[in-house]
N, C-alpha and C. Protein backbone atom coordinates (compact mmCIF):
# COMPACT_ATOMS: atom_id res chain seq x y z
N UNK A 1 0.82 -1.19 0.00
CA UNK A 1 0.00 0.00 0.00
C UNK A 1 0.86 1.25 0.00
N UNK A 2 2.01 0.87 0.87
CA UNK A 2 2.78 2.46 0.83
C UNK A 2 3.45 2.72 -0.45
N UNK A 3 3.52 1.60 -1.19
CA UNK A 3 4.30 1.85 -2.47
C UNK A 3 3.04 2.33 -3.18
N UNK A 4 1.80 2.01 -3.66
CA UNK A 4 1.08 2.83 -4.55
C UNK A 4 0.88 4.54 -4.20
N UNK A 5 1.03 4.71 -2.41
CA UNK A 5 1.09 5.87 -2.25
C UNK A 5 1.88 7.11 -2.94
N UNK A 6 3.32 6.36 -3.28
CA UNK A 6 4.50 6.68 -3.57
C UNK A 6 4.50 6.96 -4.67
N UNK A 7 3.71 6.07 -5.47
CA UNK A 7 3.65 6.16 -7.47
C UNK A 7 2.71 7.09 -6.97
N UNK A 8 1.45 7.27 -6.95
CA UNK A 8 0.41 8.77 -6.94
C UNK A 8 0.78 9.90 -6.45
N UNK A 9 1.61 9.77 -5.77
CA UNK A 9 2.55 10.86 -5.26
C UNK A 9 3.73 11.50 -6.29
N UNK A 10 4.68 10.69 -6.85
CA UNK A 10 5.50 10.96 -7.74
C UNK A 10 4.63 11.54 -9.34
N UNK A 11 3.64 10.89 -9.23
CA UNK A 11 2.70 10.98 -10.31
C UNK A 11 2.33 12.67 -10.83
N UNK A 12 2.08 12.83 -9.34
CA UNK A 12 1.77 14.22 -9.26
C UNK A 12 2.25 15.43 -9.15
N UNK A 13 3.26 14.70 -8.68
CA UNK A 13 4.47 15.50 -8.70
C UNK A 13 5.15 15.89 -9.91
N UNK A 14 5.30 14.63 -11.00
CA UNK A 14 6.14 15.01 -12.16
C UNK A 14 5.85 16.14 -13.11
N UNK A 15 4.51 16.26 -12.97
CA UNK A 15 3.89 17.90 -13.93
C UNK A 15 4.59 18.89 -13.38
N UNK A 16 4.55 19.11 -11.89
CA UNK A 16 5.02 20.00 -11.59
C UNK A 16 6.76 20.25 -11.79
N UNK A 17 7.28 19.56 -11.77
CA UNK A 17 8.80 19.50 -12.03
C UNK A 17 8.89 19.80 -13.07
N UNK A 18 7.86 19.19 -14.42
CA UNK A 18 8.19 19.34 -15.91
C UNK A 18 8.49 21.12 -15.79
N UNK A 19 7.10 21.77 -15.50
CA UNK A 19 6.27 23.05 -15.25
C UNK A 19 7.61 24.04 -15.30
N UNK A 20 8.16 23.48 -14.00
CA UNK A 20 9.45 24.72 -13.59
C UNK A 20 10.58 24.06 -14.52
N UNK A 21 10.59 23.71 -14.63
CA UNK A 21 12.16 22.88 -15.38
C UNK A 21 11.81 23.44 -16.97
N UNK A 22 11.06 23.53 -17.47
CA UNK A 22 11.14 23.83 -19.24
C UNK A 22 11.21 24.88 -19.46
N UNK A 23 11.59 24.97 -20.48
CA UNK A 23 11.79 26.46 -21.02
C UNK A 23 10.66 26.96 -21.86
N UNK A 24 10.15 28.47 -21.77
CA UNK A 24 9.11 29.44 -22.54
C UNK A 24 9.43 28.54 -24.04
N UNK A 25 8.05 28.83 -25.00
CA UNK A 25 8.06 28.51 -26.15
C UNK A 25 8.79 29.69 -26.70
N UNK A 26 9.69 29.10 -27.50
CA UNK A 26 10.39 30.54 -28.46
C UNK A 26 12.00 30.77 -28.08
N UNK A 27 12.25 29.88 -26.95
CA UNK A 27 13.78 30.26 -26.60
C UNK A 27 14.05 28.83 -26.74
N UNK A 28 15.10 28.46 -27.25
CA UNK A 28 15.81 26.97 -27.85
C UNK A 28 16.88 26.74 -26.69
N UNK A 29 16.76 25.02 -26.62
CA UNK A 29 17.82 24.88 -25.74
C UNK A 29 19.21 25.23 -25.84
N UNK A 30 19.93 25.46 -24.90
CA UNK A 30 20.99 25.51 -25.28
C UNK A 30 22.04 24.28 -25.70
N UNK A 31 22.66 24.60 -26.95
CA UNK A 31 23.38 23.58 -27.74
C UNK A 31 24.50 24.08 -27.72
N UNK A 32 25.55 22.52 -27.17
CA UNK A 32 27.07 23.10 -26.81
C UNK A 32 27.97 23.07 -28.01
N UNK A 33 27.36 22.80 -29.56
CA UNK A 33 27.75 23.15 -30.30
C UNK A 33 27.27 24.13 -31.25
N UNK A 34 26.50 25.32 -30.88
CA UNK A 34 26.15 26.15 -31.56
C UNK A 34 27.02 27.36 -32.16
N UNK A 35 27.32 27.82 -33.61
CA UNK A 35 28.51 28.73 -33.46
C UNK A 35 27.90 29.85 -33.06
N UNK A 36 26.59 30.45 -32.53
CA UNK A 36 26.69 31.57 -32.74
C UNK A 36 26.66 31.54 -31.05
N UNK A 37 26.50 31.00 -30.28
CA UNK A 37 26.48 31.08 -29.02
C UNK A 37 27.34 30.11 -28.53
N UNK A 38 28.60 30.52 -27.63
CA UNK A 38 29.52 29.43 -27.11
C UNK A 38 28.85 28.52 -26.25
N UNK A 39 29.53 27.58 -25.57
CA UNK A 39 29.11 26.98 -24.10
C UNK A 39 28.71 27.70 -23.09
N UNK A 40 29.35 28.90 -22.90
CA UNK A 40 29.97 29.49 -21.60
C UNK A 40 28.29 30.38 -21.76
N UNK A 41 27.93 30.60 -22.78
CA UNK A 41 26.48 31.00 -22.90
C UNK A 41 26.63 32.83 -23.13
N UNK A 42 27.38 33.07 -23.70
CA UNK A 42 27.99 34.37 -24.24
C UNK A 42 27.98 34.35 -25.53
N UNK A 43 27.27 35.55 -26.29
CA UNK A 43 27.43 35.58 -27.49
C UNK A 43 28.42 35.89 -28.42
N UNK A 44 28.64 35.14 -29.35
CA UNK A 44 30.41 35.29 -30.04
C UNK A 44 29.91 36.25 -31.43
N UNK A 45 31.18 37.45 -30.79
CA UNK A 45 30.92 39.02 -31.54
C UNK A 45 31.25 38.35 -32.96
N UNK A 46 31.90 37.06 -33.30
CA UNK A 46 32.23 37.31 -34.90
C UNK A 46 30.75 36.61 -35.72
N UNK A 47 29.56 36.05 -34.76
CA UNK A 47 28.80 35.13 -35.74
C UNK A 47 27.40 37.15 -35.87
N UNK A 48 28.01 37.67 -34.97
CA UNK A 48 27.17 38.35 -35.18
C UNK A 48 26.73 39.62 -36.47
N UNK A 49 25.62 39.15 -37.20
CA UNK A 49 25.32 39.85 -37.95
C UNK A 49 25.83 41.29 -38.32
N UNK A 50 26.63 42.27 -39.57
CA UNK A 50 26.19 43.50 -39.12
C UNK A 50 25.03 44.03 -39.68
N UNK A 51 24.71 45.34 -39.07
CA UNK A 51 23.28 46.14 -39.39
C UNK A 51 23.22 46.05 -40.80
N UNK A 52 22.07 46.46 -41.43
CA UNK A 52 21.92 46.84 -42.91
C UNK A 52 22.11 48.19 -42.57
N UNK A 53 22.74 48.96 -43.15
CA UNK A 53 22.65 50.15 -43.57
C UNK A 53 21.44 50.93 -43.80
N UNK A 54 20.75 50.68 -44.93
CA UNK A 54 19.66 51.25 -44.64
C UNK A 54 18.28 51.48 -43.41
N UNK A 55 18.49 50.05 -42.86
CA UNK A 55 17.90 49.98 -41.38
C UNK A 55 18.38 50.90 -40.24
N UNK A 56 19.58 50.97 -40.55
CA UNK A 56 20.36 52.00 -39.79
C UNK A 56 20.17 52.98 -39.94
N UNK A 57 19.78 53.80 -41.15
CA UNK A 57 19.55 55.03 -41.67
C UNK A 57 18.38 55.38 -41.09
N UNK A 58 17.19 54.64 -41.46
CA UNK A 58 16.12 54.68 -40.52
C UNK A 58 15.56 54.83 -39.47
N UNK A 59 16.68 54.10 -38.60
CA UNK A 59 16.79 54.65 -37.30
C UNK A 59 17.24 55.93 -36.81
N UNK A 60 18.14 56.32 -37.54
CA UNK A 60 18.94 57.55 -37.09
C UNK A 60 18.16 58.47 -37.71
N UNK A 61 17.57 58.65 -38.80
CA UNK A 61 16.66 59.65 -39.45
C UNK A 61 14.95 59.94 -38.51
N UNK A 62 14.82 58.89 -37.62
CA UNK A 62 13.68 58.65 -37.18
C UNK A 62 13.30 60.05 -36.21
N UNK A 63 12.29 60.71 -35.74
CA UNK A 63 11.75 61.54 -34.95
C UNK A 63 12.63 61.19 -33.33
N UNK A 64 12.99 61.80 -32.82
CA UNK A 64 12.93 61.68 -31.48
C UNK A 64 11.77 61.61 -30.54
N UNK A 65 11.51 60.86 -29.74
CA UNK A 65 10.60 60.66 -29.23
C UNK A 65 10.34 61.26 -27.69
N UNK A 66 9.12 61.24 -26.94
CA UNK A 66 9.07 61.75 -26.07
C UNK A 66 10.07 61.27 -24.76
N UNK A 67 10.56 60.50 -24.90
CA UNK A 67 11.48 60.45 -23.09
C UNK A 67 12.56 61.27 -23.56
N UNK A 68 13.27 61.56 -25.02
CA UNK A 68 14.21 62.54 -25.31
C UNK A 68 13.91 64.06 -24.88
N UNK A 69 12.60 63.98 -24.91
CA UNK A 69 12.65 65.27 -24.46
C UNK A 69 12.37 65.98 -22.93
N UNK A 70 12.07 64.84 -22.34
CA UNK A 70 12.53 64.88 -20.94
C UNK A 70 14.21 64.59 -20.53
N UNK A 71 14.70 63.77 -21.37
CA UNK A 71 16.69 64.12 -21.01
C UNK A 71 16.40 65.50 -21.44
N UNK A 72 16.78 66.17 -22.50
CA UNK A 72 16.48 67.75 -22.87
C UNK A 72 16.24 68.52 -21.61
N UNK A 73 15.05 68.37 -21.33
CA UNK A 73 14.94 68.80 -20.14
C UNK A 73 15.56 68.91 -19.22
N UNK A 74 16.30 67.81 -18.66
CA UNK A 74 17.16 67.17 -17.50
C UNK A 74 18.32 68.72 -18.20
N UNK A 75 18.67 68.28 -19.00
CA UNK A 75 19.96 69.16 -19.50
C UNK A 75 20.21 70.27 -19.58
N UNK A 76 18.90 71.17 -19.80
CA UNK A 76 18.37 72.72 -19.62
C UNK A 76 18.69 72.88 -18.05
N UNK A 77 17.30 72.08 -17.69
CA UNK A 77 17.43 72.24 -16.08
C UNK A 77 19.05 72.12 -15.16
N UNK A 78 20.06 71.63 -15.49
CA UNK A 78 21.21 71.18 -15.24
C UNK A 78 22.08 72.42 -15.16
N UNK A 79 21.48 73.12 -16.17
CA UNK A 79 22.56 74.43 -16.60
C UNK A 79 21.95 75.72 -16.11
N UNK A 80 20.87 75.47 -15.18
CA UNK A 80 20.26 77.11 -14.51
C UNK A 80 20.62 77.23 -13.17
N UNK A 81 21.59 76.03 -12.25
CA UNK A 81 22.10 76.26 -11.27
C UNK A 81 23.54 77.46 -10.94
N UNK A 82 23.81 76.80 -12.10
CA UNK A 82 25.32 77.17 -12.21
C UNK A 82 25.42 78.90 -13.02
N UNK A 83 24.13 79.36 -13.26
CA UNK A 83 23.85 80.42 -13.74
C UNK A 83 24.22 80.47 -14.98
N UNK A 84 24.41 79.59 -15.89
CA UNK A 84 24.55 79.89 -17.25
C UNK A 84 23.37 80.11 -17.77
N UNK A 85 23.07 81.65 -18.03
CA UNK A 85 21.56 81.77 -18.77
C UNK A 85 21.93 81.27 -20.13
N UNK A 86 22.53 81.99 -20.52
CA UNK A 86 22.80 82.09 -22.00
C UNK A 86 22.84 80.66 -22.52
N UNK A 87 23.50 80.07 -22.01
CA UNK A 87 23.94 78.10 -22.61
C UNK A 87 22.53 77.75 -22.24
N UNK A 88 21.89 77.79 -21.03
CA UNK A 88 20.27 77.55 -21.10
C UNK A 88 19.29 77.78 -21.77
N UNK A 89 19.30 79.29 -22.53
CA UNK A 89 18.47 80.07 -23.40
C UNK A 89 18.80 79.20 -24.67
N UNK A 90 19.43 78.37 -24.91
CA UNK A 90 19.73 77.85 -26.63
C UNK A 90 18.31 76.59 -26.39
N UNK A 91 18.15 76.10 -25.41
CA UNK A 91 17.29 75.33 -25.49
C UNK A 91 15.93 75.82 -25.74
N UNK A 92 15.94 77.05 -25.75
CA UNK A 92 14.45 77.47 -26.17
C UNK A 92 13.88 77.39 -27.59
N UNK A 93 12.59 77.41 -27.61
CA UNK A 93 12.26 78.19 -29.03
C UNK A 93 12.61 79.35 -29.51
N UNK A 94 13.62 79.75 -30.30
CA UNK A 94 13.98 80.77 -30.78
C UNK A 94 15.10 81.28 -29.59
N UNK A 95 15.81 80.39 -29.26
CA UNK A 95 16.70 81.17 -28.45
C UNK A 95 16.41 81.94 -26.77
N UNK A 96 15.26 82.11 -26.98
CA UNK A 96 14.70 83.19 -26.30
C UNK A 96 13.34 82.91 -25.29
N UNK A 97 13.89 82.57 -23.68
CA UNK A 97 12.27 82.57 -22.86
C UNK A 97 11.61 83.73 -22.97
N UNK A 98 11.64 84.68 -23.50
CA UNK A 98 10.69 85.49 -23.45
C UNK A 98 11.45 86.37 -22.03
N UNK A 99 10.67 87.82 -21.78
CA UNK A 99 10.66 88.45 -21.02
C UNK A 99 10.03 87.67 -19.19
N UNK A 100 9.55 87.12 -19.32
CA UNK A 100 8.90 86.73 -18.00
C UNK A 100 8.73 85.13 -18.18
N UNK A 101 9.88 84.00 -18.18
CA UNK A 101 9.80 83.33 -18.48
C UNK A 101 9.16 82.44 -17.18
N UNK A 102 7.91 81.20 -17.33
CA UNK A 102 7.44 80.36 -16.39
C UNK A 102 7.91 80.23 -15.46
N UNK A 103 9.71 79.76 -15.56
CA UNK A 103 10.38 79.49 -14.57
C UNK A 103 11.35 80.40 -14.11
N UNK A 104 10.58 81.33 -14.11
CA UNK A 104 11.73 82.69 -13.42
C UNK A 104 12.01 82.77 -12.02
N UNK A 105 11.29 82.04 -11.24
CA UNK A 105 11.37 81.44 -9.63
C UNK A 105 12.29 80.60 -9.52
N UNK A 106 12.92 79.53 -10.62
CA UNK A 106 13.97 78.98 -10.48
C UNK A 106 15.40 79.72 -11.10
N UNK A 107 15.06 80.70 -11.98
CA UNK A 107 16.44 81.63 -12.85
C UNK A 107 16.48 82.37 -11.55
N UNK A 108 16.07 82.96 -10.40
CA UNK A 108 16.04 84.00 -9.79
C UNK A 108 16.95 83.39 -8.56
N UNK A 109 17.00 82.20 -8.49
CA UNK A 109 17.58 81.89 -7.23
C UNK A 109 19.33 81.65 -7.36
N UNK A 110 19.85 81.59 -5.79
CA UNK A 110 21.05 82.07 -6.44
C UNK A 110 21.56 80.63 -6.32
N UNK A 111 22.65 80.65 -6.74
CA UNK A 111 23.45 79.39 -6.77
C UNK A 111 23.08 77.92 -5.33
N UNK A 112 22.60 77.12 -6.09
CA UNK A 112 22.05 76.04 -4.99
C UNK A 112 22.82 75.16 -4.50
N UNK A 113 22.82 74.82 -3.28
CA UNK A 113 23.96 73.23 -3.05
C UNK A 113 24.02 71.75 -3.42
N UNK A 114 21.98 72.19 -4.21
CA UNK A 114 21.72 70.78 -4.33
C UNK A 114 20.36 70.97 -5.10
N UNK A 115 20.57 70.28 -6.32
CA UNK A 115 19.09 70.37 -6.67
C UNK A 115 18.72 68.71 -7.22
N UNK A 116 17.23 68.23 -7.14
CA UNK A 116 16.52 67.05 -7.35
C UNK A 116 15.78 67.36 -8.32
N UNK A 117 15.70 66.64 -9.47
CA UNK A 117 14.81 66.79 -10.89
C UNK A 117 13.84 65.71 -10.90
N UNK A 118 12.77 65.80 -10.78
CA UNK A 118 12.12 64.49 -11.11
C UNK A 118 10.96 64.83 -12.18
N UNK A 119 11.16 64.00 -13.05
CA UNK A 119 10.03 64.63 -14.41
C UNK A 119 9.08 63.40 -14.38
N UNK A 120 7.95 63.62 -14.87
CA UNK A 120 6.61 62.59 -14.76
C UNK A 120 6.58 62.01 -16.28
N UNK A 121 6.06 61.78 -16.66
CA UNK A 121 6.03 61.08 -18.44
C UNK A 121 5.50 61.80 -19.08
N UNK A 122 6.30 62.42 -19.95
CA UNK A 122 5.61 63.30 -21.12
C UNK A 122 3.99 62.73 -21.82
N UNK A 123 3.58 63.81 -21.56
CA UNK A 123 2.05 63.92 -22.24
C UNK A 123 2.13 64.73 -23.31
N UNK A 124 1.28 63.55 -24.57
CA UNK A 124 1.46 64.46 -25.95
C UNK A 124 0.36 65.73 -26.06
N UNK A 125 0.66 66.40 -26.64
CA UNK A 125 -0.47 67.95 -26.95
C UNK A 125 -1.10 67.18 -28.18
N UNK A 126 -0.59 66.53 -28.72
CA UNK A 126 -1.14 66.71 -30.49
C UNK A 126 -1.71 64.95 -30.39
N UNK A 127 -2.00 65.09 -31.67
CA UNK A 127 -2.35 63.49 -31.91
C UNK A 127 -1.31 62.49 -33.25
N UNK A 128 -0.84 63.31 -33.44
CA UNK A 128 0.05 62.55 -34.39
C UNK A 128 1.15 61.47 -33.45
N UNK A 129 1.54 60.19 -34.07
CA UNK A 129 2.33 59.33 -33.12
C UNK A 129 3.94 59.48 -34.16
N UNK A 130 5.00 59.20 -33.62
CA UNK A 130 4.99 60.35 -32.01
C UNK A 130 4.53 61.47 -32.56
N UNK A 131 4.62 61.79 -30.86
CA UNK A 131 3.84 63.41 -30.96
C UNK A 131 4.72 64.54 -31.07
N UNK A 132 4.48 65.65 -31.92
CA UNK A 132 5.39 66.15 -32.35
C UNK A 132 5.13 67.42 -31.24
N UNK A 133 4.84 67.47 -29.98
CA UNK A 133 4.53 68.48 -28.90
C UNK A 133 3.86 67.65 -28.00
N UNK A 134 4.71 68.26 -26.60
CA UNK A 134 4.36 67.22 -25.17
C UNK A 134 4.30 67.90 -24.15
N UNK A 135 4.12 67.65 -23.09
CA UNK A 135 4.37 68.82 -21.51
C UNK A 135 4.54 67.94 -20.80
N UNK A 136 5.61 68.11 -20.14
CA UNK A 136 6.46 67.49 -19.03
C UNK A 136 6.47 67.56 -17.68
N UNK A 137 5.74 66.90 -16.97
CA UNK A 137 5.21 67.63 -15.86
C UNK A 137 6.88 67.58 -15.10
N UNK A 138 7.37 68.14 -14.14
CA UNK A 138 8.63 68.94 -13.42
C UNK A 138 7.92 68.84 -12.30
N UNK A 139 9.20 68.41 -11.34
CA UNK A 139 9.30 68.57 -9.65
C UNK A 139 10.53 69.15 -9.17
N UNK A 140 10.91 69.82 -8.83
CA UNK A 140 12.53 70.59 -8.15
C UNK A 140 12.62 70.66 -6.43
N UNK A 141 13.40 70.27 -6.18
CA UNK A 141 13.96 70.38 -5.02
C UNK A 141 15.18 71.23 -5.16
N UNK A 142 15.08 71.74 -4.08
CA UNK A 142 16.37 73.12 -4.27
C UNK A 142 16.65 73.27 -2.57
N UNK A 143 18.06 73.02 -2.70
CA UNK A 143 18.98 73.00 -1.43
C UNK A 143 19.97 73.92 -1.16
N UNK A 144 19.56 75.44 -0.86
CA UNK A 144 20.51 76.07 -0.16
C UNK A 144 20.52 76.36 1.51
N UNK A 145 21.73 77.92 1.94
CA UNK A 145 21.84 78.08 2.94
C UNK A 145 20.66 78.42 3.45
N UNK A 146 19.80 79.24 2.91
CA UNK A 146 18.25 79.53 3.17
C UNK A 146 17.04 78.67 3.57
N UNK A 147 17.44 77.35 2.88
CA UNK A 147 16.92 76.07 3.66
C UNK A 147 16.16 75.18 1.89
N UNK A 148 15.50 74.64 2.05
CA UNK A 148 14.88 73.77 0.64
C UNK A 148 13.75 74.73 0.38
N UNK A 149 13.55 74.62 -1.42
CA UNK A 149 12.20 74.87 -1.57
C UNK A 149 11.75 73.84 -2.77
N UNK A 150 10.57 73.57 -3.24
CA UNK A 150 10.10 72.48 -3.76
C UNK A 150 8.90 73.36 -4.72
N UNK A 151 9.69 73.50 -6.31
CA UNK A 151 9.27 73.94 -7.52
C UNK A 151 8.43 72.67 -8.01
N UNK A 152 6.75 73.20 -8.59
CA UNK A 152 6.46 72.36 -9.20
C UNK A 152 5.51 73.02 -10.51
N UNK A 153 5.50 72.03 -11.50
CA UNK A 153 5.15 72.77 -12.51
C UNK A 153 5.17 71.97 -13.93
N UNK A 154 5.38 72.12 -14.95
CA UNK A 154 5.14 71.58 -16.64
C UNK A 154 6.27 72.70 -17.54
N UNK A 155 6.66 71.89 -18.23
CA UNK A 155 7.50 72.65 -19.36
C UNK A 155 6.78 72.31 -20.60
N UNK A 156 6.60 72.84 -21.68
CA UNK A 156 6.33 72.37 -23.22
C UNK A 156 7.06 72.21 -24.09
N UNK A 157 7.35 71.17 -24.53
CA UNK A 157 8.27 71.41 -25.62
C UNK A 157 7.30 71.23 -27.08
N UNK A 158 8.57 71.39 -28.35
CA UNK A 158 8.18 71.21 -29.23
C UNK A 158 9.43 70.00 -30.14
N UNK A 159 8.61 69.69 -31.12
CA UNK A 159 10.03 68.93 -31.96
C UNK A 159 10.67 70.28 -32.93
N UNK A 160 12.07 70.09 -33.06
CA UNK A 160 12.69 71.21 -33.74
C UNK A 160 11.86 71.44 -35.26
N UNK A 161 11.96 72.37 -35.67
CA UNK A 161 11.55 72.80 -37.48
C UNK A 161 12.40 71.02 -38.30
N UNK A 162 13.82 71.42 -38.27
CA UNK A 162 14.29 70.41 -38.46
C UNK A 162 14.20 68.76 -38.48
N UNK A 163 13.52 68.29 -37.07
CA UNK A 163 12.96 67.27 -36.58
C UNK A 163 13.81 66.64 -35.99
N UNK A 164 15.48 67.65 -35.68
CA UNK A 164 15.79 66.53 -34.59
C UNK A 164 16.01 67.44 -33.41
N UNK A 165 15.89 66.86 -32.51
CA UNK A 165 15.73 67.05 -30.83
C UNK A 165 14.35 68.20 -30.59
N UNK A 166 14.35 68.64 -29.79
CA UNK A 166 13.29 68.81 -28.83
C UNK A 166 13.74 70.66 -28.44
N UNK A 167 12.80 71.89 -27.93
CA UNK A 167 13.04 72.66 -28.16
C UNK A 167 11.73 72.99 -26.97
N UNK A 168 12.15 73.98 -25.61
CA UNK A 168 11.07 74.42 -24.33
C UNK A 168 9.93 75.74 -25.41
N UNK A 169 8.90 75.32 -25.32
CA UNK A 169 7.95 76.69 -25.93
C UNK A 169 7.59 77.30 -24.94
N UNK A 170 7.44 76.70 -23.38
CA UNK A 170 6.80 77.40 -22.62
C UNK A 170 7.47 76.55 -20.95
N UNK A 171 6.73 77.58 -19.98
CA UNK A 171 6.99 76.75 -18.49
C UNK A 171 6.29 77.52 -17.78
N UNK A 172 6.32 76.25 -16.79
CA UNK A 172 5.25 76.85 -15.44
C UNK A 172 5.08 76.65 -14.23
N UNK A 173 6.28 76.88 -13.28
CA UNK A 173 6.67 76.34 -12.43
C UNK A 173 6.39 77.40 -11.50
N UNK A 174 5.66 76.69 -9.54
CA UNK A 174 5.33 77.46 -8.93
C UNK A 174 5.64 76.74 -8.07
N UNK A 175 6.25 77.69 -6.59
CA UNK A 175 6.69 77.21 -5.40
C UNK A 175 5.64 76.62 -4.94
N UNK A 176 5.88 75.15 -4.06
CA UNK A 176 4.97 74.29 -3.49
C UNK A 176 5.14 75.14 -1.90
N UNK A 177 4.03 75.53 -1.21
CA UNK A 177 3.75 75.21 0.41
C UNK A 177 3.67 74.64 0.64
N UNK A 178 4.07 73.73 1.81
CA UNK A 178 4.28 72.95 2.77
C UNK A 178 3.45 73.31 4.06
């Protein structure tokens, strides 16, 4: 009797072992004579294909897309601590925030000890994919001798005339109370 226990037991068991033990449909076992993949399970740079060229072209000709224009962002924002207006102002549309630019609460402050960027996921304005205009929602933390303050707000960008990189049309950043 304890031995039939043992077979219904193993019985039931073996699905489950198969279950974890196999591999997803679509990935092949590994074969220790495959050239394009060694033993060691590292791919060998000489079996590897190069690009087509024109695929390549494609890519590189392609629109930039919206998380580029949150780095952009990151990169603007990077350069208003250190007071470089001017190297900041190239990121605009036309060079130029305007006279009273959104984020003049952050141009106004003076040199910080510490600042925190956190951007939310670009939201498109338009409907074309990608979208050729987005707003970025912005969070700032700002660490001087005066103590922290916590900027929050949206930038807009646009895609260049050109179509490559990304270009601020607007901002709107306002000190958070606490």
């Amino acid at each position: 009797m304890r031995n039939v226990h043992l077979l219904v037991l193993a019985l039931l068991v073996l699905p489950l072992a198969q279950c974890s033990c196999s591999r997803p449909p679509g990935i092949p076992a590994p074969d220790q004579d495959d050239p394009v993949r060694p033993a060691d399970g590292t791919p060998a740079a000489a079996a590897t294909p190069a690009p087509d060229a024109p695929a390549a072209d494609a890519v590189a000709d392609a629109p930039p897309g919206p998380r580029e224009a949150a780095a952009i962002l990151h990169a603007y924002l990077s350069l208003l601590p250190g007071g470089d207006h001017a190297a900041a102002d190239t990121f605009w549309a036309r060079g130029d925030p305007g006279r009273a630019p959104g984020d003049a609460a952050l141009r106004a402050r003076s040199q910080p000890d510490a600042m925190r960027i956190d951007t939310g996921p670009p939201v498109a304005l338009d409907r074309e994919h990608p979208p050729r205009a987005v707003e970025v929602p912005v969070r700032l933390r700002l660490n001087d001798a005066a103590g922290a303050q916590v900027l929050e707000g949206h930038y807009r960008m646009r895609l260049r005339i050109d179509g490559h990189g990304w270009e601020i049309t607007s901002a709107e950043l306002h000190p958070r109370l606490d």
